[in-house]
PDB file of N, CA and C in Angstrom:
ATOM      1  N   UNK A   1     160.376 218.871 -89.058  1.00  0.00           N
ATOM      2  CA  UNK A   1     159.366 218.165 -89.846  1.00  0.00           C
ATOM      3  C   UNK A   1     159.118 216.790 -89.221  1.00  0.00           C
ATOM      4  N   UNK A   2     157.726 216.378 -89.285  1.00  0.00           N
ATOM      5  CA  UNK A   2     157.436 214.954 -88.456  1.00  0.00           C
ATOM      6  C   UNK A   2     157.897 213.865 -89.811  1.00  0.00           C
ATOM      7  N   UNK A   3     158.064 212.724 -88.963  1.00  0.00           N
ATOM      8  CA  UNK A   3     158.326 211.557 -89.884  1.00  0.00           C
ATOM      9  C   UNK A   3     156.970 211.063 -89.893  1.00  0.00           C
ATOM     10  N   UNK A   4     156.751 210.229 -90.717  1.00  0.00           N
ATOM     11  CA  UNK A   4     155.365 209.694 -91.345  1.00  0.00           C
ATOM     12  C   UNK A   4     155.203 208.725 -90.070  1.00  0.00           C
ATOM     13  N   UNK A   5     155.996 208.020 -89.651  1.00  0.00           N
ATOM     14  CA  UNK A   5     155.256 207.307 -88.486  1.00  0.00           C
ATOM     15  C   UNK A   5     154.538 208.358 -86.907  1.00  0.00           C
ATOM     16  N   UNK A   6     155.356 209.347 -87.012  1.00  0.00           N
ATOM     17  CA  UNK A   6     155.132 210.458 -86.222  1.00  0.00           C
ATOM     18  C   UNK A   6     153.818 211.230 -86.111  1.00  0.00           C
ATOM     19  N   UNK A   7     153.322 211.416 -87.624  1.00  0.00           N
ATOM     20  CA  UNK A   7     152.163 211.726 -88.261  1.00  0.00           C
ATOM     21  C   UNK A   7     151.026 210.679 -88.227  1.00  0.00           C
ATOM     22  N   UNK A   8     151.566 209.331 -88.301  1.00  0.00           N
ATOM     23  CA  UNK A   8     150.413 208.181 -88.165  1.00  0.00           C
ATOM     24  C   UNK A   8     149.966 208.288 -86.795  1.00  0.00           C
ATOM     25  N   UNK A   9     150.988 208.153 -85.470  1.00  0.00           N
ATOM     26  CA  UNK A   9     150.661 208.533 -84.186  1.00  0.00           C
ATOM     27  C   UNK A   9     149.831 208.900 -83.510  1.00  0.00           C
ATOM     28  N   UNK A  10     150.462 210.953 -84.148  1.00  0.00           N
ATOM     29  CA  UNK A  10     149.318 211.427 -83.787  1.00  0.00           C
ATOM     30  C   UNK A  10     148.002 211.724 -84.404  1.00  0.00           C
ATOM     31  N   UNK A  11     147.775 211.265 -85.502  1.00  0.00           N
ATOM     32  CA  UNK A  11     146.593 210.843 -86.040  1.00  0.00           C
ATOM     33  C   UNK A  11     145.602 210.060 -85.404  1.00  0.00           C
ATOM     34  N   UNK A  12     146.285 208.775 -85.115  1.00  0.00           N
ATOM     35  CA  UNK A  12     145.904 207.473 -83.996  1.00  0.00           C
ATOM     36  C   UNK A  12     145.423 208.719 -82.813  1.00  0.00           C
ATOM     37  N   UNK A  13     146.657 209.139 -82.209  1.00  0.00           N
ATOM     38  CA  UNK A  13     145.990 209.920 -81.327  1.00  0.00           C
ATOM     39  C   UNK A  13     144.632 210.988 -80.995  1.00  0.00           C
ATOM     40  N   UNK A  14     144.647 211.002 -82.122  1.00  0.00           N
ATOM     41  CA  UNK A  14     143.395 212.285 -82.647  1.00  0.00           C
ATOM     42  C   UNK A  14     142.178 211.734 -82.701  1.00  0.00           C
ATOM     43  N   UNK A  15     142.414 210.769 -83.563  1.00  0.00           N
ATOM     44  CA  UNK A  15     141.062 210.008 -83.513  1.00  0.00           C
ATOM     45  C   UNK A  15     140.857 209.364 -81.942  1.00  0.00           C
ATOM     46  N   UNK A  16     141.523 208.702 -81.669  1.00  0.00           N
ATOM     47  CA  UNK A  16     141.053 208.232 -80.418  1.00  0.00           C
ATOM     48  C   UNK A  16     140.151 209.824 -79.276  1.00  0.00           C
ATOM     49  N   UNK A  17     141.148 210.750 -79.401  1.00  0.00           N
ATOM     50  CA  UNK A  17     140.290 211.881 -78.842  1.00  0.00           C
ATOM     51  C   UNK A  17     139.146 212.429 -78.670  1.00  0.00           C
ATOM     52  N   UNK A  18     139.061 211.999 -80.524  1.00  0.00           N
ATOM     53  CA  UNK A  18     137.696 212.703 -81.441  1.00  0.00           C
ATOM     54  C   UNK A  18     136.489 212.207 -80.252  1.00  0.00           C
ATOM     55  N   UNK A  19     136.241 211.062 -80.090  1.00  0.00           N
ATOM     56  CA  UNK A  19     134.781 210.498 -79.666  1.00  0.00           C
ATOM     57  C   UNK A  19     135.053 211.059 -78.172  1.00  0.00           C
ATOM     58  N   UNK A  20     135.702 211.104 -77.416  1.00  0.00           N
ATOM     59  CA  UNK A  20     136.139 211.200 -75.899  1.00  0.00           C
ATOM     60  C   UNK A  20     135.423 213.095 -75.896  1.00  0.00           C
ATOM     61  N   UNK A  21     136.189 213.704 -76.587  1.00  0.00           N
ATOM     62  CA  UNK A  21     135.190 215.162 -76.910  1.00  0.00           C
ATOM     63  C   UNK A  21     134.130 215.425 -76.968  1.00  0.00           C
ATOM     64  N   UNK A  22     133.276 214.662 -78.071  1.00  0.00           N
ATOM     65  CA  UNK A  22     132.172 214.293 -78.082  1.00  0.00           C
ATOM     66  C   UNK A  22     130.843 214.195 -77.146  1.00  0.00           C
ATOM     67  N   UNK A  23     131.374 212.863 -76.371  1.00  0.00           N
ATOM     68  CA  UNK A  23     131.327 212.879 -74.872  1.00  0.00           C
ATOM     69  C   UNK A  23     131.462 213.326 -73.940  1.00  0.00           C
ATOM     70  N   UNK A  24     132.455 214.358 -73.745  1.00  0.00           N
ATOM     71  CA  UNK A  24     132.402 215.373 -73.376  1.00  0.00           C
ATOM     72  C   UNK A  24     131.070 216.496 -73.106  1.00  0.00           C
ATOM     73  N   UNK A  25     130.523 216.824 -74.508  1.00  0.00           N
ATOM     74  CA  UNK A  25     129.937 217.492 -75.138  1.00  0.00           C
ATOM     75  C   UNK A  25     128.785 216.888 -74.780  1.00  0.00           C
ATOM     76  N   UNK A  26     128.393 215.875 -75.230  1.00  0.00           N
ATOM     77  CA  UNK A  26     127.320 215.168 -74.733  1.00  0.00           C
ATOM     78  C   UNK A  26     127.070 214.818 -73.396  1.00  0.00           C
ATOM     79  N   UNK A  27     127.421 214.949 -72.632  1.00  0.00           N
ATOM     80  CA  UNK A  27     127.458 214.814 -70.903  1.00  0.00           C
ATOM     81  C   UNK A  27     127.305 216.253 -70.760  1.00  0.00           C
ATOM     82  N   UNK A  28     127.828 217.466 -71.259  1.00  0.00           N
ATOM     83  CA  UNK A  28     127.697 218.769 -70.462  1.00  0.00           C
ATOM     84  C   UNK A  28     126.322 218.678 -71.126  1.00  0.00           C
ATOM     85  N   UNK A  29     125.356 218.457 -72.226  1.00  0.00           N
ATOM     86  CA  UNK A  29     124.506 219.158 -72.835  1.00  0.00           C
ATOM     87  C   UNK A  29     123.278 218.609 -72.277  1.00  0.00           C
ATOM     88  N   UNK A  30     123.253 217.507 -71.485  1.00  0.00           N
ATOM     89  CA  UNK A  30     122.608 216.577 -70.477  1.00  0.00           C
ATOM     90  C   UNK A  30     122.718 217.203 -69.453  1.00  0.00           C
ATOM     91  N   UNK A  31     123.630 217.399 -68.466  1.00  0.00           N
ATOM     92  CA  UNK A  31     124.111 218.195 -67.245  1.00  0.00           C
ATOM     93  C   UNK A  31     122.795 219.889 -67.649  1.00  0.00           C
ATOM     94  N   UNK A  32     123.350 220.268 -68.808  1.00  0.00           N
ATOM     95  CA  UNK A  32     122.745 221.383 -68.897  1.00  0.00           C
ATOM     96  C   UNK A  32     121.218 221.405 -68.939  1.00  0.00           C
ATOM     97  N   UNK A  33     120.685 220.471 -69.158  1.00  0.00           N
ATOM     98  CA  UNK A  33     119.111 219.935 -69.581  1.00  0.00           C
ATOM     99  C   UNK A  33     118.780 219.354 -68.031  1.00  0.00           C
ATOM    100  N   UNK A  34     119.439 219.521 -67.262  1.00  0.00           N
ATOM    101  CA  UNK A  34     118.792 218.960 -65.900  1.00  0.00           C
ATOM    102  C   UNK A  34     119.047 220.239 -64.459  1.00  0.00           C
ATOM    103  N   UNK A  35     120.182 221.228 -65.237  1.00  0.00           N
ATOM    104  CA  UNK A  35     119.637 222.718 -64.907  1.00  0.00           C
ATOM    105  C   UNK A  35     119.964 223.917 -65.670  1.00  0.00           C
ATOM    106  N   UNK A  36     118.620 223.583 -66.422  1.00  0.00           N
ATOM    107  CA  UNK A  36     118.357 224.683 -66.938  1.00  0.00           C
ATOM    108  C   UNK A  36     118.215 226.273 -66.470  1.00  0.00           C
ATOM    109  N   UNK A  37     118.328 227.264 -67.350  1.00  0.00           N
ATOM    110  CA  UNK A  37     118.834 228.217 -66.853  1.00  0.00           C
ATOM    111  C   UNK A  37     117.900 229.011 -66.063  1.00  0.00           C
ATOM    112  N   UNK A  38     116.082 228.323 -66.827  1.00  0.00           N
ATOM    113  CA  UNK A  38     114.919 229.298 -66.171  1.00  0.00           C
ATOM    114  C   UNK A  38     114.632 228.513 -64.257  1.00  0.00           C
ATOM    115  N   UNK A  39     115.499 227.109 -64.027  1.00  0.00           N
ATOM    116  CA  UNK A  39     115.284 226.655 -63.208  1.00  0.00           C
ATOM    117  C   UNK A  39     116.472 227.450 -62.226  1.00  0.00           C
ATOM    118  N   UNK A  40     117.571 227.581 -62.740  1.00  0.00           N
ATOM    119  CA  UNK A  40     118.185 228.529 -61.561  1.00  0.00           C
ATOM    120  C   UNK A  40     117.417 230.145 -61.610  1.00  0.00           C
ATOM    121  N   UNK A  41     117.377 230.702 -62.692  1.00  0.00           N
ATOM    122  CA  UNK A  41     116.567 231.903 -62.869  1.00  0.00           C
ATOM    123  C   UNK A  41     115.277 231.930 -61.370  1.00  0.00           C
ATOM    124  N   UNK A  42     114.355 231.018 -61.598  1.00  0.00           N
ATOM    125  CA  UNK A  42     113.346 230.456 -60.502  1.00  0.00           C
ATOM    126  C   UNK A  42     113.890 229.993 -59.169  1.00  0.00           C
ATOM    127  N   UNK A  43     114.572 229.876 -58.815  1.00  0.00           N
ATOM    128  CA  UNK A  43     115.668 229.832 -57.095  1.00  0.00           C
ATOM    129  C   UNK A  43     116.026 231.031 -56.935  1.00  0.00           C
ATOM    130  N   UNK A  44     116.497 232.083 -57.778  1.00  0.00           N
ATOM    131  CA  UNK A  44     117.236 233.389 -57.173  1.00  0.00           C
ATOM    132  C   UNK A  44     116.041 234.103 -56.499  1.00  0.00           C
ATOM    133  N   UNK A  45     116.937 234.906 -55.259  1.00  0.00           N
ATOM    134  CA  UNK A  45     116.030 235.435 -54.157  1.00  0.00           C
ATOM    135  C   UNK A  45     116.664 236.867 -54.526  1.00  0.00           C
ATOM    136  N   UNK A  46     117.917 237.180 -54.958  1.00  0.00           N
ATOM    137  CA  UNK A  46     118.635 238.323 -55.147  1.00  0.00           C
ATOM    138  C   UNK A  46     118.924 238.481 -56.552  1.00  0.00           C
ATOM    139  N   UNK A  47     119.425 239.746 -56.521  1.00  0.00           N
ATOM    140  CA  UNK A  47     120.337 240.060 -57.693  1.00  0.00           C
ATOM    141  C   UNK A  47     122.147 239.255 -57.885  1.00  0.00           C
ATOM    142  N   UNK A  48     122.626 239.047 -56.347  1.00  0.00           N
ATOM    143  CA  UNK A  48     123.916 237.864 -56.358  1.00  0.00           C
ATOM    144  C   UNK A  48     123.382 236.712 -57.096  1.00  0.00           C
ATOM    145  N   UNK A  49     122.277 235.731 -56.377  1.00  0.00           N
ATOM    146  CA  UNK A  49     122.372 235.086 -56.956  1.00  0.00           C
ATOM    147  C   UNK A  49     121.858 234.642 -58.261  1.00  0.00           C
ATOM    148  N   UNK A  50     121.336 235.835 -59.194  1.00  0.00           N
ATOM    149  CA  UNK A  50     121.093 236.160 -60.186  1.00  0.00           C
ATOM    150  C   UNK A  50     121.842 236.288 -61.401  1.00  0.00           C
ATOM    151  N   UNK A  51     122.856 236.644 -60.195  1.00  0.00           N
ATOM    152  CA  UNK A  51     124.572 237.267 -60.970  1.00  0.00           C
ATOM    153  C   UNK A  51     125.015 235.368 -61.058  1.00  0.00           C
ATOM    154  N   UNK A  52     125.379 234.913 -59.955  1.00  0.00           N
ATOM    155  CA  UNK A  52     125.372 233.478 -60.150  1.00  0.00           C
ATOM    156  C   UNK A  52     125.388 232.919 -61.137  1.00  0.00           C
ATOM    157  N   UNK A  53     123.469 232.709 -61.530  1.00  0.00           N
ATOM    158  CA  UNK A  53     123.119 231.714 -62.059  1.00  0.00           C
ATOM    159  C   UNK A  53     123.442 232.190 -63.299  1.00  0.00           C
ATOM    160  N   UNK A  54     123.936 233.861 -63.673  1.00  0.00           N
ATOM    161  CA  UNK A  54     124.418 234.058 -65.261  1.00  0.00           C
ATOM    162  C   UNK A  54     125.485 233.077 -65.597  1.00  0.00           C
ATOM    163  N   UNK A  55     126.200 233.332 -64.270  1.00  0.00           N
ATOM    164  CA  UNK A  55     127.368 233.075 -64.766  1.00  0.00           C
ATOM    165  C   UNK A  55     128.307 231.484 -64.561  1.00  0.00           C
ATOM    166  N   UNK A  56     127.113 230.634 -64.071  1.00  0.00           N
ATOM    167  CA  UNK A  56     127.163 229.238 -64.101  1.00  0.00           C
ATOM    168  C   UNK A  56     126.555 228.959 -65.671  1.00  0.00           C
ATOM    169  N   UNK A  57     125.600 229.685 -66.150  1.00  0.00           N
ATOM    170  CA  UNK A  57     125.277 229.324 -67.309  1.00  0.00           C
ATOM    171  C   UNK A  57     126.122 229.628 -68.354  1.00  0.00           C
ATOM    172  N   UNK A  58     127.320 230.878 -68.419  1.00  0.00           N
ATOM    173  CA  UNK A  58     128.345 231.331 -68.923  1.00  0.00           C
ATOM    174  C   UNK A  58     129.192 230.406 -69.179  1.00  0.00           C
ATOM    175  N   UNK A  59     129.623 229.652 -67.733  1.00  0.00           N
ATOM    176  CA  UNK A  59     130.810 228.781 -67.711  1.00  0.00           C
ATOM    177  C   UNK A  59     130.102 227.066 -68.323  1.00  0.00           C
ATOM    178  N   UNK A  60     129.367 227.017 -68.358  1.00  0.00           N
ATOM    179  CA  UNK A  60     128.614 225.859 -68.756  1.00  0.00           C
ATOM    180  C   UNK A  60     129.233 226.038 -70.414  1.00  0.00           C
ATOM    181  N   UNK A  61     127.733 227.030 -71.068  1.00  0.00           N
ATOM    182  CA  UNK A  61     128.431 227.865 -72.709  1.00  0.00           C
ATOM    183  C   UNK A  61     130.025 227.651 -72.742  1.00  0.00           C
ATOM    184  N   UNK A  62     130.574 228.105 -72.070  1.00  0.00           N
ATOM    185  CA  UNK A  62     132.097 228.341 -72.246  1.00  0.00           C
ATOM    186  C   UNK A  62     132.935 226.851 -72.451  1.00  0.00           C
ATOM    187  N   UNK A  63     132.299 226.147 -71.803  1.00  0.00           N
ATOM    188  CA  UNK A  63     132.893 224.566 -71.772  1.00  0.00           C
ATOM    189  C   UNK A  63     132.606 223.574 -72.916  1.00  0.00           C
ATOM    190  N   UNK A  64     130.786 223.938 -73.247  1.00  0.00           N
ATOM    191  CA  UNK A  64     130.795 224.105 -74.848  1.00  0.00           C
ATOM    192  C   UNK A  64     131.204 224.272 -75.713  1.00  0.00           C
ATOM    193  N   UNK A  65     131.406 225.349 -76.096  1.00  0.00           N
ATOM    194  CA  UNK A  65     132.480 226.200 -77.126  1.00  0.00           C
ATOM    195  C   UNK A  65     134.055 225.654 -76.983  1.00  0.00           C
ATOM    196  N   UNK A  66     134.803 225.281 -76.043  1.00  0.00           N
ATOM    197  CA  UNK A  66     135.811 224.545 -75.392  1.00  0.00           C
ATOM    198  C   UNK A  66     135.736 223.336 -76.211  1.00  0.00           C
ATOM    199  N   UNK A  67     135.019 222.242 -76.056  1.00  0.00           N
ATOM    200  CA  UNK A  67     134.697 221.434 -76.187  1.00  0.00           C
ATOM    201  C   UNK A  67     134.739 221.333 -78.129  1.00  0.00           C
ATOM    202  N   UNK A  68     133.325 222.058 -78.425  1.00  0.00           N
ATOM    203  CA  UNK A  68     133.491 222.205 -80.044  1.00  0.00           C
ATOM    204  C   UNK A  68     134.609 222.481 -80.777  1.00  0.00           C
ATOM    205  N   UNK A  69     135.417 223.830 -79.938  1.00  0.00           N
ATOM    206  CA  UNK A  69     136.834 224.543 -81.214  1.00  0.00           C
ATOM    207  C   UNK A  69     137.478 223.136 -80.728  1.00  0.00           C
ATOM    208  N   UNK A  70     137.671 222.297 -80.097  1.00  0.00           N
ATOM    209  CA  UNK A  70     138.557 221.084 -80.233  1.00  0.00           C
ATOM    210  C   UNK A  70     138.745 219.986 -81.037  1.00  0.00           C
ATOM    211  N   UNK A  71     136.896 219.515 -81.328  1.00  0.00           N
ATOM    212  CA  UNK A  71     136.471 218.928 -81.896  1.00  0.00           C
ATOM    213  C   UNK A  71     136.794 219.337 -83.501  1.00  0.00           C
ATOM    214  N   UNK A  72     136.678 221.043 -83.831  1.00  0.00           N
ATOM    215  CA  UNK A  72     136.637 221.458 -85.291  1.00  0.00           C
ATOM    216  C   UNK A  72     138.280 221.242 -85.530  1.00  0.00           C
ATOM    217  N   UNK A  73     139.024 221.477 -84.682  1.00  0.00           N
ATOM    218  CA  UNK A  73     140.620 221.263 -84.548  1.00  0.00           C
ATOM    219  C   UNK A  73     141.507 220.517 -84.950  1.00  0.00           C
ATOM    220  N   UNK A  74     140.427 218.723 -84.501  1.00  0.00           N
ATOM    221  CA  UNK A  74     140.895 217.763 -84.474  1.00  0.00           C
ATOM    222  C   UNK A  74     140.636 217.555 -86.215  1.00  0.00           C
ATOM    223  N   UNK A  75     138.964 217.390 -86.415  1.00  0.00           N
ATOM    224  CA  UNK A  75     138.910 217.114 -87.555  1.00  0.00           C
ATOM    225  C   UNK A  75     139.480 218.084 -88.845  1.00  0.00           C
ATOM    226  N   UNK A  76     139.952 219.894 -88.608  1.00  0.00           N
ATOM    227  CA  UNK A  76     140.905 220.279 -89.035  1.00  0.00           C
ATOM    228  C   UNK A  76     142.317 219.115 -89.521  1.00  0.00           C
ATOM    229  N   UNK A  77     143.105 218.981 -88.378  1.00  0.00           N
ATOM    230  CA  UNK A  77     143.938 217.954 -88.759  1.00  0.00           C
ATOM    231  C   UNK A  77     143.891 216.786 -88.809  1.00  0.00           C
ATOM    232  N   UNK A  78     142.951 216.165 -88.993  1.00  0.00           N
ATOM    233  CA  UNK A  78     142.942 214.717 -89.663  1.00  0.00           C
ATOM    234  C   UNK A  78     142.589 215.367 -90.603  1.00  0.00           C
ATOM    235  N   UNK A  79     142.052 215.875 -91.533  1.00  0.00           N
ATOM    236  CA  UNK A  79     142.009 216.161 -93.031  1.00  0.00           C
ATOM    237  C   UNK A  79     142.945 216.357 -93.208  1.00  0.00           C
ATOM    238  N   UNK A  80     144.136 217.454 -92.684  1.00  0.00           N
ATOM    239  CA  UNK A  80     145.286 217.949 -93.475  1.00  0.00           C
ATOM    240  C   UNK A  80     146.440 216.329 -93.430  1.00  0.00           C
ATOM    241  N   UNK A  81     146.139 215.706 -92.273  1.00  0.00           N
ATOM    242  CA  UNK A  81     146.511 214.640 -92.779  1.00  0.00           C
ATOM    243  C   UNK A  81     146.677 213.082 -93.584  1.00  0.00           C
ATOM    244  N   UNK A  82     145.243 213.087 -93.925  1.00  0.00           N
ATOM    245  CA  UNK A  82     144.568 212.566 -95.164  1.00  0.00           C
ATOM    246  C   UNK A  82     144.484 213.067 -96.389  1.00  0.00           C
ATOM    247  N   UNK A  83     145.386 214.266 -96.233  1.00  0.00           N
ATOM    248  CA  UNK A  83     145.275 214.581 -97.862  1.00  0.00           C
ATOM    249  C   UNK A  83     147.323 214.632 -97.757  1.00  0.00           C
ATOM    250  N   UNK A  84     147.730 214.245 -96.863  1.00  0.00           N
ATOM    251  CA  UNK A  84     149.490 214.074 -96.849  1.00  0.00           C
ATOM    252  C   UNK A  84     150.218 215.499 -96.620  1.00  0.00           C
ATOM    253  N   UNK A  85     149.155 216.272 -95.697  1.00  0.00           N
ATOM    254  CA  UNK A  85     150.076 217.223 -95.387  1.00  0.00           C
ATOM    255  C   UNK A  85     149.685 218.461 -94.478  1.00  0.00           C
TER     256      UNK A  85
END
């Protein structure tokens, strides 16, 4: 079991995270708005690099979703620890 200063910590810690995620999030969703998917779609000469540009747009999504379940995570536990438990 954590001691209450243990719990203040990583609280401190959490929050400090919270916005850094965020940012995160907000830098890929910018990144993503400057290549868009119909702009790689419009470069492919093949079906490779077709396959590619799926799957740069995949790992993009994926870093997203990364990004969010962390964010829902964090603010998960700062509630459970604002309500003392």
């Amino acid at each position: 079991m954590l001691r209450e200063q243990q719990v203040d910590q990583f609280g401190q810690m959490l929050r400090q995270r919270y916005p850094q995620e965020l940012e995160r999030i907000h830098t890929l969703l910018l990144q993503s708005g400057e290549q868009s998917y119909i702009e790689l779609v419009g470069r492919v000469h093949d079906s490779e690099e077709a396959a590619l540009a799926d799957l740069l747009v995949d790992v993009s999504l994926a870093k997203l979703d990364r990004h969010a379940a962390e964010i829902r995570a964090i603010d998960a536990v700062l509630r459970r620890i604002a309500r003392g438990g």
